[in-house]
N, C-alpha and C. Protein backbone atom coordinates (compact mmCIF):
# COMPACT_ATOMS: atom_id res chain seq x y z
N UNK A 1 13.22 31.23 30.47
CA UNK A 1 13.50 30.83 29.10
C UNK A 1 12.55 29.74 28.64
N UNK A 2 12.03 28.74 29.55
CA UNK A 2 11.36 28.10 29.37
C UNK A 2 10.07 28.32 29.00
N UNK A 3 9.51 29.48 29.24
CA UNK A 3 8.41 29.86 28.83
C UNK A 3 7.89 30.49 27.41
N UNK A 4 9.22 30.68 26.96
CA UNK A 4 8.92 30.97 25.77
C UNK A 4 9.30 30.27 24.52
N UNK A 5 9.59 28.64 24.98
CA UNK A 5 9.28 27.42 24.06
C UNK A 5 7.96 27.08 24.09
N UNK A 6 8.09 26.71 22.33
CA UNK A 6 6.76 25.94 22.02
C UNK A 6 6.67 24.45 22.42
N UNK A 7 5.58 24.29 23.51
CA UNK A 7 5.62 22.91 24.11
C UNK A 7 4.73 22.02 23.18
N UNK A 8 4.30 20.88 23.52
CA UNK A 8 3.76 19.63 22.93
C UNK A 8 2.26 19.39 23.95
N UNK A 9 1.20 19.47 23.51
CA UNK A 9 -0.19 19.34 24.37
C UNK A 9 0.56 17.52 24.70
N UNK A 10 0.42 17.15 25.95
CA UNK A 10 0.28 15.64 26.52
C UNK A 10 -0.23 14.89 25.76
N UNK A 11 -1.58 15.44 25.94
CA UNK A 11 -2.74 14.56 25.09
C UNK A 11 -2.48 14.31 23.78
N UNK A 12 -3.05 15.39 23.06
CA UNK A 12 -3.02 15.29 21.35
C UNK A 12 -1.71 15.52 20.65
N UNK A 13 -0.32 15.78 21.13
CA UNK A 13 0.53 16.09 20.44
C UNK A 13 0.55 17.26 19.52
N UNK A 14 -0.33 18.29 19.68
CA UNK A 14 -0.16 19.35 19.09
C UNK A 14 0.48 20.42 19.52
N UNK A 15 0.94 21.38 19.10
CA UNK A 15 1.58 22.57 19.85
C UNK A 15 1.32 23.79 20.76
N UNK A 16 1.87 23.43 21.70
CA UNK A 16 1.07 24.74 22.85
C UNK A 16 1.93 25.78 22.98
N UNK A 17 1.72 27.19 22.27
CA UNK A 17 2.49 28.18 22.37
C UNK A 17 2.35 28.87 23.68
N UNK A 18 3.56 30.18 23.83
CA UNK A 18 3.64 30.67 24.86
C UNK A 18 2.27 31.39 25.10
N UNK A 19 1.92 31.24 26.76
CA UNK A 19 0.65 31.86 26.61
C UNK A 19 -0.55 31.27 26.94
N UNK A 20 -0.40 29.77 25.93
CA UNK A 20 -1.87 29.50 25.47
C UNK A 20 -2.03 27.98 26.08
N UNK A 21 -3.20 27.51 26.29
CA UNK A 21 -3.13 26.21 27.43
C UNK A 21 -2.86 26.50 28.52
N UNK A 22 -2.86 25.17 29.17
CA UNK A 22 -2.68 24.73 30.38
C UNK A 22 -1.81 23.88 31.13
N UNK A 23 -1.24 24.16 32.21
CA UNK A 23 -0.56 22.88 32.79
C UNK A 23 -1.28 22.48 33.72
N UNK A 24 -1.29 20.94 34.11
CA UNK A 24 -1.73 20.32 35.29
C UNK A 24 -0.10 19.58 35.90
N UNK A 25 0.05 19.73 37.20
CA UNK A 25 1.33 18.99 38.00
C UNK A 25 0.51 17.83 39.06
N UNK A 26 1.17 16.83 38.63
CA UNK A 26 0.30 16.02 39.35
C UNK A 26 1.28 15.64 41.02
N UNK A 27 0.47 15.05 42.16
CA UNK A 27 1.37 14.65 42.82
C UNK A 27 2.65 14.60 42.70
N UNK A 28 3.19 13.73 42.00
CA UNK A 28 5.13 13.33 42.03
C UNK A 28 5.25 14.38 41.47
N UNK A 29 4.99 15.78 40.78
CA UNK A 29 5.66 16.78 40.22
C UNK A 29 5.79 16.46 38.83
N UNK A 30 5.07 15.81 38.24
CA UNK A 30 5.16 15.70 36.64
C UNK A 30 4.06 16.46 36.16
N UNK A 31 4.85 16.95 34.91
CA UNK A 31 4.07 18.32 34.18
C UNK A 31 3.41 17.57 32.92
N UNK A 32 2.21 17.93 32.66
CA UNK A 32 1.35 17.83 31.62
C UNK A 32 1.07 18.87 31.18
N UNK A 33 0.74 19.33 30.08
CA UNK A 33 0.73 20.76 29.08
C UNK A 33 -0.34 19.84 27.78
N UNK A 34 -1.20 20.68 27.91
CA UNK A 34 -2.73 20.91 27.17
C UNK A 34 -2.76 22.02 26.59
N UNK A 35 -3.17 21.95 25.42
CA UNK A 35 -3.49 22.85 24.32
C UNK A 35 -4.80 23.43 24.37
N UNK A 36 -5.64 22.47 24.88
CA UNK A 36 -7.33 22.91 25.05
C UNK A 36 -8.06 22.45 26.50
N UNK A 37 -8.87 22.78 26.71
CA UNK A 37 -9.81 22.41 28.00
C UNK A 37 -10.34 21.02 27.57
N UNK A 38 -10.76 20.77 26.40
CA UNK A 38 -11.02 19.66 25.51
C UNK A 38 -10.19 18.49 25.68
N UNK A 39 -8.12 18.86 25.85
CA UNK A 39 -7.26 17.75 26.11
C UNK A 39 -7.51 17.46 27.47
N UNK A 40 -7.26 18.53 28.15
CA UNK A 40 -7.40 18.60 29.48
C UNK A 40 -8.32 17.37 30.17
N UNK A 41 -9.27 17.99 29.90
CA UNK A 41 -10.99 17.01 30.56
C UNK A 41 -10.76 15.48 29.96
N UNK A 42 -10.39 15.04 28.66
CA UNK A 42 -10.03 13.90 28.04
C UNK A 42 -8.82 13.23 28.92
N UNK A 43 -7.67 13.90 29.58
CA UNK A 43 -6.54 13.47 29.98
C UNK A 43 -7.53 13.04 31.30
N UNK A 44 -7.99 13.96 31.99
CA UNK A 44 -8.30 14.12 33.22
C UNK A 44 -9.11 12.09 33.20
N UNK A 45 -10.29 12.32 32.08
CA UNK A 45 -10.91 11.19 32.46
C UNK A 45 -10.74 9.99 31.87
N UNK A 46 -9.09 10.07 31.62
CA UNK A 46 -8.63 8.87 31.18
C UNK A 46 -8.63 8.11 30.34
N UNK A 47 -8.82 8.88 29.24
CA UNK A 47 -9.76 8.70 27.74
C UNK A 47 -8.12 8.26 27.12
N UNK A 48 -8.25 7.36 26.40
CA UNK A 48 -7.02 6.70 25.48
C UNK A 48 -6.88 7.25 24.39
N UNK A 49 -5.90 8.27 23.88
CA UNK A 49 -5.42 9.33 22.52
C UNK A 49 -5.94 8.56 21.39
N UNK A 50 -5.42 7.36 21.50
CA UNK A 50 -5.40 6.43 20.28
C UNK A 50 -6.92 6.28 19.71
N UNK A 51 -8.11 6.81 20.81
CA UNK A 51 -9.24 5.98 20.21
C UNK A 51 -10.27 7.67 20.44
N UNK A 52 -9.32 8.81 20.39
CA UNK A 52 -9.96 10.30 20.44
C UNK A 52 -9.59 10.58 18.92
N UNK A 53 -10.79 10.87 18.40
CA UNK A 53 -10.66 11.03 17.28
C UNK A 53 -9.10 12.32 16.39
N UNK A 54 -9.34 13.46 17.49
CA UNK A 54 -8.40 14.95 17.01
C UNK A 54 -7.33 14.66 17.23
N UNK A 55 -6.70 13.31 18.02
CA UNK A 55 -4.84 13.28 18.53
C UNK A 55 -4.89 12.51 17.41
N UNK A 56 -3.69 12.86 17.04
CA UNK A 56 -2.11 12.60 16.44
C UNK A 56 -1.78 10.69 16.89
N UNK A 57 -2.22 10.64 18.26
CA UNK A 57 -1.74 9.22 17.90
C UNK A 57 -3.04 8.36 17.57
N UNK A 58 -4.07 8.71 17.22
CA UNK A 58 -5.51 8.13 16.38
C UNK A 58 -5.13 8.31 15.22
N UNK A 59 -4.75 9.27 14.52
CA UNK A 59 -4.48 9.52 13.04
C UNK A 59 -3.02 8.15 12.86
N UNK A 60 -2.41 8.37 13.08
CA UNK A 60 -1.51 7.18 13.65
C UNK A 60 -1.67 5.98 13.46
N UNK A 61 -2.98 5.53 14.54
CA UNK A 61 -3.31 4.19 14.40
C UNK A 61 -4.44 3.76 13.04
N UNK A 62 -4.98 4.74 12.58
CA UNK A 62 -5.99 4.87 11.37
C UNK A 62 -4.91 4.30 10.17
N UNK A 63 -3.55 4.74 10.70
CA UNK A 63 -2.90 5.29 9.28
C UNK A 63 -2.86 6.50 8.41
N UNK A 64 -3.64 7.19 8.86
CA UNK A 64 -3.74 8.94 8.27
C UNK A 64 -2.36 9.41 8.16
N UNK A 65 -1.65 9.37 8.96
CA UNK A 65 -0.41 9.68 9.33
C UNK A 65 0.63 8.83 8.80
N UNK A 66 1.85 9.22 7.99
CA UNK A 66 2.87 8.83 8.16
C UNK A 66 3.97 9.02 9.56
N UNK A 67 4.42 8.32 10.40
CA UNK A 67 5.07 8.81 11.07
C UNK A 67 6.50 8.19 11.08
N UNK A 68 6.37 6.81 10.62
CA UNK A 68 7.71 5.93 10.70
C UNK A 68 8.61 6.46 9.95
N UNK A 69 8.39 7.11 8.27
CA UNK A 69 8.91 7.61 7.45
C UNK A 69 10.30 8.02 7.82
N UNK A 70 11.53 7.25 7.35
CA UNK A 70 12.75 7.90 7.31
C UNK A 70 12.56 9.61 6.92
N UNK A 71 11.65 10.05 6.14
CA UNK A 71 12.00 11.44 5.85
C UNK A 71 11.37 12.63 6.57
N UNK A 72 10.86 11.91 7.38
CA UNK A 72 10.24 12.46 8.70
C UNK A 72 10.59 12.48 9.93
N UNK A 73 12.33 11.56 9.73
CA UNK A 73 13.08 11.88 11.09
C UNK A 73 14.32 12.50 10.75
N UNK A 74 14.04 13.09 9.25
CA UNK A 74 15.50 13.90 9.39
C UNK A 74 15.39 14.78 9.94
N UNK A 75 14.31 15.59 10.22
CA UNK A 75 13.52 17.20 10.78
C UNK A 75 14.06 16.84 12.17
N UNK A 76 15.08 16.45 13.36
CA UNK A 76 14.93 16.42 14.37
C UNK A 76 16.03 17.84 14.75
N UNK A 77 15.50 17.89 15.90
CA UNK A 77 15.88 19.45 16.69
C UNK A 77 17.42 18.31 16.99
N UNK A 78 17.87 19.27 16.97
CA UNK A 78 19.74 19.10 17.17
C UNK A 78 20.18 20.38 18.20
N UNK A 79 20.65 20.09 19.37
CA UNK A 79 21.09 21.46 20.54
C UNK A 79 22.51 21.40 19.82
N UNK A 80 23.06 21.06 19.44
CA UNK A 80 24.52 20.97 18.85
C UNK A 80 24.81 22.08 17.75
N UNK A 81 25.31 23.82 18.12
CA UNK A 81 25.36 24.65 16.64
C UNK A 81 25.90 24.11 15.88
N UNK A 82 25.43 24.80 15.40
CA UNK A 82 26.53 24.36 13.76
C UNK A 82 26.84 25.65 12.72
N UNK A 83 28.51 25.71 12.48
CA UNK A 83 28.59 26.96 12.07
C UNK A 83 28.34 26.99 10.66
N UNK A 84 27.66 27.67 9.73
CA UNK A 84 27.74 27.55 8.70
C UNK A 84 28.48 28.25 7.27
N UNK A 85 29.08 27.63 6.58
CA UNK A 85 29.17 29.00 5.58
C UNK A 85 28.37 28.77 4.32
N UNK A 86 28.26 29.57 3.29
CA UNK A 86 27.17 30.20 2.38
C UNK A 86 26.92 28.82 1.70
N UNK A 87 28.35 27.98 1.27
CA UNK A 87 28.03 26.70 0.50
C UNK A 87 27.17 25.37 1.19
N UNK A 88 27.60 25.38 2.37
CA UNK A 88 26.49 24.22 3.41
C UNK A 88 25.28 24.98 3.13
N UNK A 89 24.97 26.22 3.50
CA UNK A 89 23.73 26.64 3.52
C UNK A 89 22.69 26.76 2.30
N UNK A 90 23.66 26.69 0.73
CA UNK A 90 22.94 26.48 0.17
C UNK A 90 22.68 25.14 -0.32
N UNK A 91 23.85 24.27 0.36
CA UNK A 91 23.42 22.81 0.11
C UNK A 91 22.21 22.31 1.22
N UNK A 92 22.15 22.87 2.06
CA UNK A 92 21.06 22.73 3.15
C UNK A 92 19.57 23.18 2.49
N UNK A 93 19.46 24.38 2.15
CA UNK A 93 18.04 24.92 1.34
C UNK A 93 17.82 24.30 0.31
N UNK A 94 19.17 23.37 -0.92
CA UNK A 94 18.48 22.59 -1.55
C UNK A 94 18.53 21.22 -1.42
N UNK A 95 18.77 20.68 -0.14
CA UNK A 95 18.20 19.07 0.63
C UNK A 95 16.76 19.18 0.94
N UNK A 96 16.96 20.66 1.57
CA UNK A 96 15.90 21.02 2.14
C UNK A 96 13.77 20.64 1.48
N UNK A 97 14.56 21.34 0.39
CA UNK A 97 13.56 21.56 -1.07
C UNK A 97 12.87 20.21 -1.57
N UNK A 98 14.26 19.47 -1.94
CA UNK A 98 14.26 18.09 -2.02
C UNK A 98 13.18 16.99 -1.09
N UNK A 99 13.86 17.35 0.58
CA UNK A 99 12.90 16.64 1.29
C UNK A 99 11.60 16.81 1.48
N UNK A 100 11.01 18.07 1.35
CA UNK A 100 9.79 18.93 1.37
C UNK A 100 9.03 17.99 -0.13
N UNK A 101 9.84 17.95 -1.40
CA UNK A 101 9.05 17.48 -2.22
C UNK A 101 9.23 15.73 -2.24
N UNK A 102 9.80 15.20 -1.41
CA UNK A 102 10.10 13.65 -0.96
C UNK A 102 8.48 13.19 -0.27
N UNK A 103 8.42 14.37 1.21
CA UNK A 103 7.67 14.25 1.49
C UNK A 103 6.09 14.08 1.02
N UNK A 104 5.57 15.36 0.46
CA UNK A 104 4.71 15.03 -0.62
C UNK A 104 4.48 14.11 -1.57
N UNK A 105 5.46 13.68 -2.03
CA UNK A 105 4.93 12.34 -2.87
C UNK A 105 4.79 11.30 -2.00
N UNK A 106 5.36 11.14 -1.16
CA UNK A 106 4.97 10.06 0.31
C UNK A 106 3.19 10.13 0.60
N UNK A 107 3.23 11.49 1.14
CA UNK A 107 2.15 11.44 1.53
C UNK A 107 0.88 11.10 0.49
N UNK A 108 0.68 11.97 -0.71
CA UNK A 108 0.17 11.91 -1.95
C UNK A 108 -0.11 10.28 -1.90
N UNK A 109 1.04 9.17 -2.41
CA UNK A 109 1.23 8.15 -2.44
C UNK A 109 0.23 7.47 -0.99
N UNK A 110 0.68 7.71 0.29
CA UNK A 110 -0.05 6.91 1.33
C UNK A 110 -1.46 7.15 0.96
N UNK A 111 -1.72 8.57 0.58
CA UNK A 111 -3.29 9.02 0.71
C UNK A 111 -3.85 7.94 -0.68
N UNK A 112 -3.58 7.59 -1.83
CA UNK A 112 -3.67 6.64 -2.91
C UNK A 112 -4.09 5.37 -2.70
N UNK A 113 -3.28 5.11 -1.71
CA UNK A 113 -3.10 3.52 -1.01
C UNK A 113 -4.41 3.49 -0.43
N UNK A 114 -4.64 4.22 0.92
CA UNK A 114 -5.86 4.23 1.31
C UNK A 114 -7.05 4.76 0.48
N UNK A 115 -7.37 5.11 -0.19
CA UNK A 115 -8.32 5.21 -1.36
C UNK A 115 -8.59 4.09 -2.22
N UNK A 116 -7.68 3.56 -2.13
CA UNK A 116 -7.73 2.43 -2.73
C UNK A 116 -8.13 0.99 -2.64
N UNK A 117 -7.61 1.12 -0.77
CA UNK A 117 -8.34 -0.21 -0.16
C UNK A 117 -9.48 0.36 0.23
N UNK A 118 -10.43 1.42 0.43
CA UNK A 118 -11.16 2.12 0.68
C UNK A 118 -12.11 1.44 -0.43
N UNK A 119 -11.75 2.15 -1.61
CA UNK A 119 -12.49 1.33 -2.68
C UNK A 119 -12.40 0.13 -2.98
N UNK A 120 -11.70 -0.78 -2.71
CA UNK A 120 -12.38 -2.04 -2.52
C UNK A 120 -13.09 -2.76 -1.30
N UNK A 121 -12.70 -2.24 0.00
CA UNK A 121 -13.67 -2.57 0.70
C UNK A 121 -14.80 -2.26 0.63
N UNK A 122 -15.21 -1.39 -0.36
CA UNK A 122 -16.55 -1.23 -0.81
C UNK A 122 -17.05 -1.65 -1.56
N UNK A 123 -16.59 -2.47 -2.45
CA UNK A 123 -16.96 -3.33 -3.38
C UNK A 123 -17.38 -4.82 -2.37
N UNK A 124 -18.07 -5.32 -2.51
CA UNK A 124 -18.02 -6.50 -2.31
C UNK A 124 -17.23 -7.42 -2.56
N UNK A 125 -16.75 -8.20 -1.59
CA UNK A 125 -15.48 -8.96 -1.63
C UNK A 125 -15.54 -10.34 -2.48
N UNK A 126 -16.85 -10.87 -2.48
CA UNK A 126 -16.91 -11.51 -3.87
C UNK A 126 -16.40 -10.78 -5.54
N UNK A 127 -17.22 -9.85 -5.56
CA UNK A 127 -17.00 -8.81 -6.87
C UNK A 127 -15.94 -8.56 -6.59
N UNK A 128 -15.04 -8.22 -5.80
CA UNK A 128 -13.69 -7.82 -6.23
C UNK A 128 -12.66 -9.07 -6.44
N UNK A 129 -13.12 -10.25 -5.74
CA UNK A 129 -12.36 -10.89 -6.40
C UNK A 129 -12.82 -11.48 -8.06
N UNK A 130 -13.45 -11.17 -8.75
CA UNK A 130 -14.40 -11.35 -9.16
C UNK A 130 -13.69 -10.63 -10.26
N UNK A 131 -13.25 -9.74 -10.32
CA UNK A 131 -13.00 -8.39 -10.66
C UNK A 131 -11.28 -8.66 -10.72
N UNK A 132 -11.08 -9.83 -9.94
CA UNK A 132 -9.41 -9.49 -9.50
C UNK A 132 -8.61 -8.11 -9.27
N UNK A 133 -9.19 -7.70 -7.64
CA UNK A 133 -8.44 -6.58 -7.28
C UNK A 133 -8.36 -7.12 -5.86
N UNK A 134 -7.14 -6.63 -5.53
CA UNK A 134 -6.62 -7.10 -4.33
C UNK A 134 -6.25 -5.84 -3.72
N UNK A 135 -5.77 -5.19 -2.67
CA UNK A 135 -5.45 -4.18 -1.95
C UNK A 135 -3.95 -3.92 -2.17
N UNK A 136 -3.31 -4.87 -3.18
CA UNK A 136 -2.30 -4.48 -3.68
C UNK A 136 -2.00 -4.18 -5.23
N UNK A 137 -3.18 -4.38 -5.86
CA UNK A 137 -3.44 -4.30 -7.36
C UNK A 137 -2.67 -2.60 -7.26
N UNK A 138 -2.03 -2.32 -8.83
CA UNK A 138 -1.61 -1.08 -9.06
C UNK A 138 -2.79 -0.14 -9.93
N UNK A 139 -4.03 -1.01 -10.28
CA UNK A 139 -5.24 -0.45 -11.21
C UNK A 139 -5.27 1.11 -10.47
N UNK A 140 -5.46 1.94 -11.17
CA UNK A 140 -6.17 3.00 -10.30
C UNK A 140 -7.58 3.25 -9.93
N UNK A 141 -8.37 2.78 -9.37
CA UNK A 141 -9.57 3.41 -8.79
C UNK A 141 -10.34 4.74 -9.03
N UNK A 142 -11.72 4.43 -9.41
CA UNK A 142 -12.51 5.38 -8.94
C UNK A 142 -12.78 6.51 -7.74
N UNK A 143 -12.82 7.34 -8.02
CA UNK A 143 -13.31 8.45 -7.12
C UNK A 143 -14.89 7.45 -6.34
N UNK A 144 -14.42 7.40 -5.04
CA UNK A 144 -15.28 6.84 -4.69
C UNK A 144 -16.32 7.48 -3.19
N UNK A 145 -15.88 8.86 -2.93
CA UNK A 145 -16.78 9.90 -2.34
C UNK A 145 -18.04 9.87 -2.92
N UNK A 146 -18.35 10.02 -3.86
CA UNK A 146 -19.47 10.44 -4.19
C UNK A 146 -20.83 9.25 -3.72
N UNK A 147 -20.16 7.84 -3.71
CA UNK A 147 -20.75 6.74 -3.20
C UNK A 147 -20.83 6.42 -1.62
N UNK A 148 -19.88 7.74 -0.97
CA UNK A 148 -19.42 7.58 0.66
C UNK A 148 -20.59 7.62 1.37
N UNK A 149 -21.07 8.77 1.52
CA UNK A 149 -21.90 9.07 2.44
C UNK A 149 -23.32 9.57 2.03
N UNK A 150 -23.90 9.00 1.18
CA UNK A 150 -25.01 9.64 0.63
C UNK A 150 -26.19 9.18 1.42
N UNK A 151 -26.87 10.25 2.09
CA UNK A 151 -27.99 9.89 2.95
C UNK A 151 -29.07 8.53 2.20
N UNK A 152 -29.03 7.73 2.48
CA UNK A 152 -30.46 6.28 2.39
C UNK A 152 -31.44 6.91 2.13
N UNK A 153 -32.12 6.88 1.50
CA UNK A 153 -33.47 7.34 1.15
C UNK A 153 -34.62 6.20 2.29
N UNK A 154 -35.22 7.08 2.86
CA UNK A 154 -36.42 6.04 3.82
C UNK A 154 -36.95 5.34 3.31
N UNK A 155 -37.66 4.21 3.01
CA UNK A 155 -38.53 3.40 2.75
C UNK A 155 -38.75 2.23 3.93
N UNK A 156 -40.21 2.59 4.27
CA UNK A 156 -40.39 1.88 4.90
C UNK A 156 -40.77 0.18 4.95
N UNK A 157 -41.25 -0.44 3.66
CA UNK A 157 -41.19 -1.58 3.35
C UNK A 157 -40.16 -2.14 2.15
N UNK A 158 -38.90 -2.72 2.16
CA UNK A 158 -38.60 -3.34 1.23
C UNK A 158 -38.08 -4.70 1.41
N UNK A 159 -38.69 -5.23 0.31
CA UNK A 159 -38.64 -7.08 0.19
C UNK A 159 -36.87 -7.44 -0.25
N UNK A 160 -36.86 -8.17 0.44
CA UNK A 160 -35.37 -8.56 0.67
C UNK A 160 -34.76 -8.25 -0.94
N UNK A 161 -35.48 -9.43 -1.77
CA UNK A 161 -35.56 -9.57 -3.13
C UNK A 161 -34.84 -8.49 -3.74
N UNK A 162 -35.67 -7.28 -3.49
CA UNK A 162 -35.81 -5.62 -4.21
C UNK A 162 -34.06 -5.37 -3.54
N UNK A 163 -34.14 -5.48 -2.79
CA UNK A 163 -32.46 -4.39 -1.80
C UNK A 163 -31.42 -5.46 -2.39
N UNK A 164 -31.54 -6.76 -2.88
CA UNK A 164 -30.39 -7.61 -3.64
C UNK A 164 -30.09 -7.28 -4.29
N UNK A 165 -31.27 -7.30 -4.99
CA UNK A 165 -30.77 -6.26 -6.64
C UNK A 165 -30.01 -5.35 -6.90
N UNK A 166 -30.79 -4.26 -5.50
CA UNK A 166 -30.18 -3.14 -5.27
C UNK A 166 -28.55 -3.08 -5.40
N UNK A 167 -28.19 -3.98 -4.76
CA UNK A 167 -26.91 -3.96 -4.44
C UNK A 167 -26.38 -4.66 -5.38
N UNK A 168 -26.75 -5.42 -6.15
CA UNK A 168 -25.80 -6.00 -7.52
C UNK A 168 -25.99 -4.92 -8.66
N UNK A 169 -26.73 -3.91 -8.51
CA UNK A 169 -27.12 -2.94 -9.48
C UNK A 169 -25.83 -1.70 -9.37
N UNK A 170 -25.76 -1.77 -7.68
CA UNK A 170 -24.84 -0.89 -7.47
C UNK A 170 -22.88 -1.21 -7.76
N UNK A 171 -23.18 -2.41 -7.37
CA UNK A 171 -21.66 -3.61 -7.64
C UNK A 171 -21.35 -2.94 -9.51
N UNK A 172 -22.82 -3.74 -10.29
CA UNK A 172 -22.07 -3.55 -11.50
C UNK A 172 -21.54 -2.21 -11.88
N UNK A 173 -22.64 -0.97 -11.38
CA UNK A 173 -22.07 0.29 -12.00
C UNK A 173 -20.74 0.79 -10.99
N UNK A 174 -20.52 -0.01 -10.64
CA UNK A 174 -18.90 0.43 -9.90
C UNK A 174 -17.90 -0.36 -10.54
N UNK A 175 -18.05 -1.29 -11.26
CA UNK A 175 -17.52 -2.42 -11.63
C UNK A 175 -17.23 -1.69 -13.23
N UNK A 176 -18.09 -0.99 -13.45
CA UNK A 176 -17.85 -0.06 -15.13
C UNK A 176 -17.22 0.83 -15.38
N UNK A 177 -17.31 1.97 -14.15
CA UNK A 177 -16.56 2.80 -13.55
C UNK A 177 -14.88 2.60 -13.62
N UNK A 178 -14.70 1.26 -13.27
CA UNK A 178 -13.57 1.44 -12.73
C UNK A 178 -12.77 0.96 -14.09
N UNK A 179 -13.95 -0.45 -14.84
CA UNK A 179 -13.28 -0.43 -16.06
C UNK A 179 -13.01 0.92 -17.12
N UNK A 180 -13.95 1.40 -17.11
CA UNK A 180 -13.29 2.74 -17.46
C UNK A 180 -12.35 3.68 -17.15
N UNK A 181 -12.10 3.21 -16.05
CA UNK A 181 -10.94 4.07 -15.51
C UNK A 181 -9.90 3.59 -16.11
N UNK A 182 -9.77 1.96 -16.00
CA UNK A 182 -8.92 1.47 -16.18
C UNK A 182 -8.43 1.74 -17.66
N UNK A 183 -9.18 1.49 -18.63
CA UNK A 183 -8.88 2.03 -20.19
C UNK A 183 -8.28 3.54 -20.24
């Protein structure tokens, strides 16, 4: 019977269906269950979840993850039946509904938050105070991808002077941006 529960990879906390992965038993008889050769080799060489980019408890410590969320521990497995009739059950499908759209605005909301201190840690912390925004301001923010990762253009000589500018050039047009947002 056991084999045909969906287990939990050790490592990453993801789900290892029947079938798929691996177990390792170590000496004392304790079972580890891996989802990939990937958890596996990571468990094996002692690599800490928290600081592997693909586990569940890195997303976690990033904050990516909600996990504390009261509405994320109502979902717990219960061995206890429960008999139902038609009126629980349809009060159940619409808690259900309810928590599903609880959730989403949670998450929606966390993902906001971090976008937000996101965009001001990119501002310069003079200019933002400057600016008066704090990581708790309710302003809404700029879309600020488009400023993420944009490859540096090479240059091989530039005078300090020139790249100051640069960067107060870049401060103000973020600084306009956002007043516009803000209007």
């Amino acid at each position: 019977m056991s084999g045909s529960l969906i287990q939990v990879c050790s490592f990453c906390q993801r789900p290892v269906y029947p079938g798929k992965g691996m177990t390792f038993v170590r000496n004392d008889g304790t079972l580890f269950r891996f989802c990939t050769s990937k958890c596996n080799k990571a468990f094996k060489m002692k690599r800490n979840p928290r600081r592997v980019k693909h586990t569940l408890a890195y997303r976690a410590a990033q904050g990516k993850v909600l996990l504390n969320d009261p509405a994320f521990t109502i979902e717990k497995k219960r061995n206890r039946p429960t008999r139902y009739s038609r009126a629980l059950w349809a009060k159940t499908q619409i808690a259900m509904d309810k928590l599903a759209q609880i959730k989403f605005v949670r998450n929606q909301r966390a993902a906001l938050e971090r976008k937000r201190a996101h965009a001001i840690k990119m501002l310069s912390c003079k200019r933002a105070r400057e600016l008066g925004f704090s990581a708790e301001s309710n302003v809404p923010l700029p879309d600020m991808t488009k400023y993420d990762r944009t490859p540096a253009k090479r240059v091989t000589q530039v005078r300090a002077s020139l790249s100051h500018k640069l960067n107060l050039k870049y401060a103000q047009r973020v600084a306009r941006k956002m007043k516009e947002v803000a209007e």
